[in-house]
N, C-alpha and C. Protein backbone atom coordinates (compact mmCIF):
# COMPACT_ATOMS: atom_id res chain seq x y z
N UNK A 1 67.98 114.23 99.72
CA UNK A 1 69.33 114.21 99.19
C UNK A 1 69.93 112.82 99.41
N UNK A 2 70.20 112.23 98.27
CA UNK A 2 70.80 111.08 98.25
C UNK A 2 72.50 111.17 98.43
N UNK A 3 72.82 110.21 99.49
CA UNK A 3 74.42 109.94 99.58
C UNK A 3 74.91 108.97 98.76
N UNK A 4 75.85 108.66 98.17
CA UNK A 4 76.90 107.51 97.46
C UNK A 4 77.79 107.25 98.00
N UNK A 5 77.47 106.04 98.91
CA UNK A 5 78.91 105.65 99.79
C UNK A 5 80.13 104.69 98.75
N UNK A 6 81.48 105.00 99.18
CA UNK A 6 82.57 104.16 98.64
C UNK A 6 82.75 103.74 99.67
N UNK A 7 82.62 101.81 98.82
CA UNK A 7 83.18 100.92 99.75
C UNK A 7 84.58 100.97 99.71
N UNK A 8 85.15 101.08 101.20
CA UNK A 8 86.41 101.06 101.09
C UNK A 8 87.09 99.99 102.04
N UNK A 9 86.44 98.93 102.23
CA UNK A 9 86.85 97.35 102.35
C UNK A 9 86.54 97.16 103.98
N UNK A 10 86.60 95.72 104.47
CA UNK A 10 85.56 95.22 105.45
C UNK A 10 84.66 95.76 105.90
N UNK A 11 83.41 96.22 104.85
CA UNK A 11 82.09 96.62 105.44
C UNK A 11 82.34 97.94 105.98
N UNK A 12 83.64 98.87 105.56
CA UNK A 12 83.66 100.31 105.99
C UNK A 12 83.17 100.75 104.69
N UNK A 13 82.15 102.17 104.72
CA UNK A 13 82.12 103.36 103.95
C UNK A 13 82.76 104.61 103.88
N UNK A 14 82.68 105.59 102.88
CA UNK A 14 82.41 106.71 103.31
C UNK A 14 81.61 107.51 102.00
N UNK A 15 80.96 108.80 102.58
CA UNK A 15 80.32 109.12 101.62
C UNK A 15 81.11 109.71 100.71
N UNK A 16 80.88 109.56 99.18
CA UNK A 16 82.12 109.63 98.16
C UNK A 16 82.26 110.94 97.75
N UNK A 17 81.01 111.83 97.90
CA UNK A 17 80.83 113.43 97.72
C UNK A 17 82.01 114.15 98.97
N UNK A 18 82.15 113.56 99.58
CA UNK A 18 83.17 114.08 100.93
C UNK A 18 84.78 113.82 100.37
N UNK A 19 84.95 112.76 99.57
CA UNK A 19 86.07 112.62 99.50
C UNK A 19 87.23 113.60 98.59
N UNK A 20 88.10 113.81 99.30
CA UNK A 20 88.95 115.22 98.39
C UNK A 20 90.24 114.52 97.93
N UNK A 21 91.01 113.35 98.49
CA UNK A 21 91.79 112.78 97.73
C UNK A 21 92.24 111.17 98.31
N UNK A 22 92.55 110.55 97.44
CA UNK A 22 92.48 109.03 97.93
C UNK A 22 94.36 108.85 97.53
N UNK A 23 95.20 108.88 98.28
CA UNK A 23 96.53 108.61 97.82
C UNK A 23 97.48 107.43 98.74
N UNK A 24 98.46 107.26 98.25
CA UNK A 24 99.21 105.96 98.33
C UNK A 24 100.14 106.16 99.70
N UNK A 25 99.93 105.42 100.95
CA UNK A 25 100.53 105.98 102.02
C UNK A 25 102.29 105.81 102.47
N UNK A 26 103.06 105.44 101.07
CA UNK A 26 104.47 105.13 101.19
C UNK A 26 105.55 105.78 101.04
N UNK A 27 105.03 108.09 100.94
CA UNK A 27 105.82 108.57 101.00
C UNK A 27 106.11 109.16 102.21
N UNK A 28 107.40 109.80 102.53
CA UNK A 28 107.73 110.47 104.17
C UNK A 28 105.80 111.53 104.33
N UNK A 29 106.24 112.53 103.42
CA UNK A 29 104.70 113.37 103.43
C UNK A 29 103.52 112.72 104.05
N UNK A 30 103.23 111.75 103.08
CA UNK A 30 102.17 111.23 103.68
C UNK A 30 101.97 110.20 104.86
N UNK A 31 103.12 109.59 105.66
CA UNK A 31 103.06 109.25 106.75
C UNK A 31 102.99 110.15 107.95
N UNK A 32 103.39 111.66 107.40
CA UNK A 32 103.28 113.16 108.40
C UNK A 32 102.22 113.23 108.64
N UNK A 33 101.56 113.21 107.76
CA UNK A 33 99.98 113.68 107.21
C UNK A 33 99.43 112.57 108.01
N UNK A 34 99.54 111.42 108.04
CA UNK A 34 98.91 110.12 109.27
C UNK A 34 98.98 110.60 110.51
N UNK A 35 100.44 110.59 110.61
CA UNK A 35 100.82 111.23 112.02
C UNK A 35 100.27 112.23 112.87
N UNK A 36 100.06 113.28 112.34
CA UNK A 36 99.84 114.65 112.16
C UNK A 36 97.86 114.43 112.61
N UNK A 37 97.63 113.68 111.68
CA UNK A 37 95.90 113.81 112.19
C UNK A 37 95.80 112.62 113.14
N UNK A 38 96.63 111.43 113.43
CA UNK A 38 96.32 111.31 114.97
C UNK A 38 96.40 111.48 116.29
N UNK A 39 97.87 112.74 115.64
CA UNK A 39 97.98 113.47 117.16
C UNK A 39 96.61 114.11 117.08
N UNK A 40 95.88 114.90 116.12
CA UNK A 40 94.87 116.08 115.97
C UNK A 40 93.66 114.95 116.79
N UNK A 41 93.30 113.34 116.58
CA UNK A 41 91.87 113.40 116.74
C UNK A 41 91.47 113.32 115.75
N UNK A 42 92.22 113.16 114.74
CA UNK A 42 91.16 113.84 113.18
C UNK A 42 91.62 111.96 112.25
N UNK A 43 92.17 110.99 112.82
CA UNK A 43 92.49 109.91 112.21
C UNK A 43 91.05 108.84 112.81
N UNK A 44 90.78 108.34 111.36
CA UNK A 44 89.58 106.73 111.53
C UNK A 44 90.60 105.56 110.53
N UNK A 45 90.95 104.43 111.19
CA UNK A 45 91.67 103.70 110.85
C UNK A 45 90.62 102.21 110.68
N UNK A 46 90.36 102.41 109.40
CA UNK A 46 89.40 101.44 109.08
C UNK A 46 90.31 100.12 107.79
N UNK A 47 91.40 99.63 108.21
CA UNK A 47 92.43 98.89 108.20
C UNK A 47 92.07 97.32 108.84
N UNK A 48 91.10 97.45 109.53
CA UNK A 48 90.69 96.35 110.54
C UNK A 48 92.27 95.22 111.05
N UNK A 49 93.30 96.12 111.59
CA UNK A 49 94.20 95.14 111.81
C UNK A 49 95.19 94.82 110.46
N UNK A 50 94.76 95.36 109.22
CA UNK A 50 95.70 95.01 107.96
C UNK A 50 96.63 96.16 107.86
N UNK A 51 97.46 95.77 107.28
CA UNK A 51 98.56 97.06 106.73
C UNK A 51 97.91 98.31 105.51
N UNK A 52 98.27 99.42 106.22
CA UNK A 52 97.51 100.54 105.15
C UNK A 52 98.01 100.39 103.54
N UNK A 53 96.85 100.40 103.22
CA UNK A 53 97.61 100.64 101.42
C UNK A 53 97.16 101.75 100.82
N UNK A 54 96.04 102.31 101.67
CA UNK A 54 95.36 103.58 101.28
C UNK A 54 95.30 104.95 102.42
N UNK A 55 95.59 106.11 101.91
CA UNK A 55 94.74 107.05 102.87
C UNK A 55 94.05 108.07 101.87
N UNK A 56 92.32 108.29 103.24
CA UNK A 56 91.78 109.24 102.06
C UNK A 56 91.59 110.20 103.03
N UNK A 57 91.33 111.07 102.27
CA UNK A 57 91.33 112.55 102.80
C UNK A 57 90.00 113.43 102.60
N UNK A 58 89.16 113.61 103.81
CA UNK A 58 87.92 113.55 103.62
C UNK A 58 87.76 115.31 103.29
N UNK A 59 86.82 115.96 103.02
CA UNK A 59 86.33 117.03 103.45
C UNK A 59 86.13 117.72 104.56
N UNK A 60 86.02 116.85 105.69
CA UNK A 60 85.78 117.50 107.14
C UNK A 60 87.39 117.71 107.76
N UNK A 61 88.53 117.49 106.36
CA UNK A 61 89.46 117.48 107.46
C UNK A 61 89.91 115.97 108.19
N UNK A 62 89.24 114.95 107.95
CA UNK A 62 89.74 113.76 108.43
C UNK A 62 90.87 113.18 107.90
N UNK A 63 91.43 112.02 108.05
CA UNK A 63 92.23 111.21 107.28
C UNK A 63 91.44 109.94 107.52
N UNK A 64 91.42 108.97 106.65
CA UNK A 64 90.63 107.83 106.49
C UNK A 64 91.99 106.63 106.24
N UNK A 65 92.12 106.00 106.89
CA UNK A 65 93.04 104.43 106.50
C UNK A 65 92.50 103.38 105.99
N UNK A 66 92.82 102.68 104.93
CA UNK A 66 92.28 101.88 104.42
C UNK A 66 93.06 100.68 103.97
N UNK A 67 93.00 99.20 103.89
CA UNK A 67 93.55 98.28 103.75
C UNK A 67 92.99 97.82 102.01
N UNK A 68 92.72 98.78 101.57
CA UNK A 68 92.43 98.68 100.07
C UNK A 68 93.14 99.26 99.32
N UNK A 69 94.05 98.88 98.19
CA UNK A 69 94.68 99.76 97.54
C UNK A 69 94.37 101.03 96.81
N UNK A 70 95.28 101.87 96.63
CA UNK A 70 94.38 103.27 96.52
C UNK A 70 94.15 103.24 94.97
N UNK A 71 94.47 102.87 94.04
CA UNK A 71 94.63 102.43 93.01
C UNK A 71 93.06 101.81 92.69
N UNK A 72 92.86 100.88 93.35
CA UNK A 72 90.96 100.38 93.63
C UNK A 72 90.41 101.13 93.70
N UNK A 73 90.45 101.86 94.86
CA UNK A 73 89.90 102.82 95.73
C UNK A 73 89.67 104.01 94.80
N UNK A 74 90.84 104.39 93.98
CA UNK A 74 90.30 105.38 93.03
C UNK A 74 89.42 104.80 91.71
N UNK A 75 89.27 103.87 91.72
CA UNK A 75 88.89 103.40 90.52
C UNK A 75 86.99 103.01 91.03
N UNK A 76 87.17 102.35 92.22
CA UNK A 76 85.99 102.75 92.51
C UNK A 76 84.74 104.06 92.78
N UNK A 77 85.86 104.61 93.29
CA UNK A 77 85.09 106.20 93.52
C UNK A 77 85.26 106.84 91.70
N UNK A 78 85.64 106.90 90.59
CA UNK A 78 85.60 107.16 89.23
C UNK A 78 83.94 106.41 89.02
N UNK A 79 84.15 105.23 88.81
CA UNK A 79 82.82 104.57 88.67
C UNK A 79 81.81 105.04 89.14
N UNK A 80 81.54 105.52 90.64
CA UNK A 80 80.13 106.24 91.31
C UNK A 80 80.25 107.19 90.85
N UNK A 81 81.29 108.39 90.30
CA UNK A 81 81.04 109.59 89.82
C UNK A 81 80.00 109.32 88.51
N UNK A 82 80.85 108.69 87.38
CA UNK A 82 80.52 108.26 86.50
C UNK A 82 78.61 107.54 86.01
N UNK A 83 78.26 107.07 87.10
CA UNK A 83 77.17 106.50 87.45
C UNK A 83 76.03 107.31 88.08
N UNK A 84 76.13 108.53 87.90
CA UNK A 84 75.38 109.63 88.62
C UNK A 84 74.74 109.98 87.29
């Protein structure tokens, strides 16, 4: 079984079959939703030090941070679907 990782910027992945939604982190909601999974344990902040422009929302229940716009980020993960 082959994986398809999305690059989602400085040399972070994730596998793109996992991913359930990639959205824009500048409403109240979705800063809860940050909040919320690093009280849980359930936050990977792969931002390396940059300001979030992305969060994705994995399958296992994670939240993913990303210093890539989500806008990319969706446009990249379209392309690997697309490419299957």
């Amino acid at each position: 079984m082959k994986q398809t990782l999305l690059n989602i910027g400085f040399g972070s992945t994730v596998v793109a079959e996992r991913v359930v939604a990639i959205i824009s982190p500048n409403s109240a909601p979705m800063k809860r939703l940050k909040d919320d999974a690093k009280e849980e344990k359930r936050l990977v902040d792969a931002t390396h030090g940059k300001k979030t422009r992305a969060i994705i929302v994995m399958d296992s229940n994670h939240v993913v941070l990303s210093a890539i716009q989500s806008e990319t980020l969706s446009q990249r993960h379209a392309t690997l679907k697309e490419s299957k």
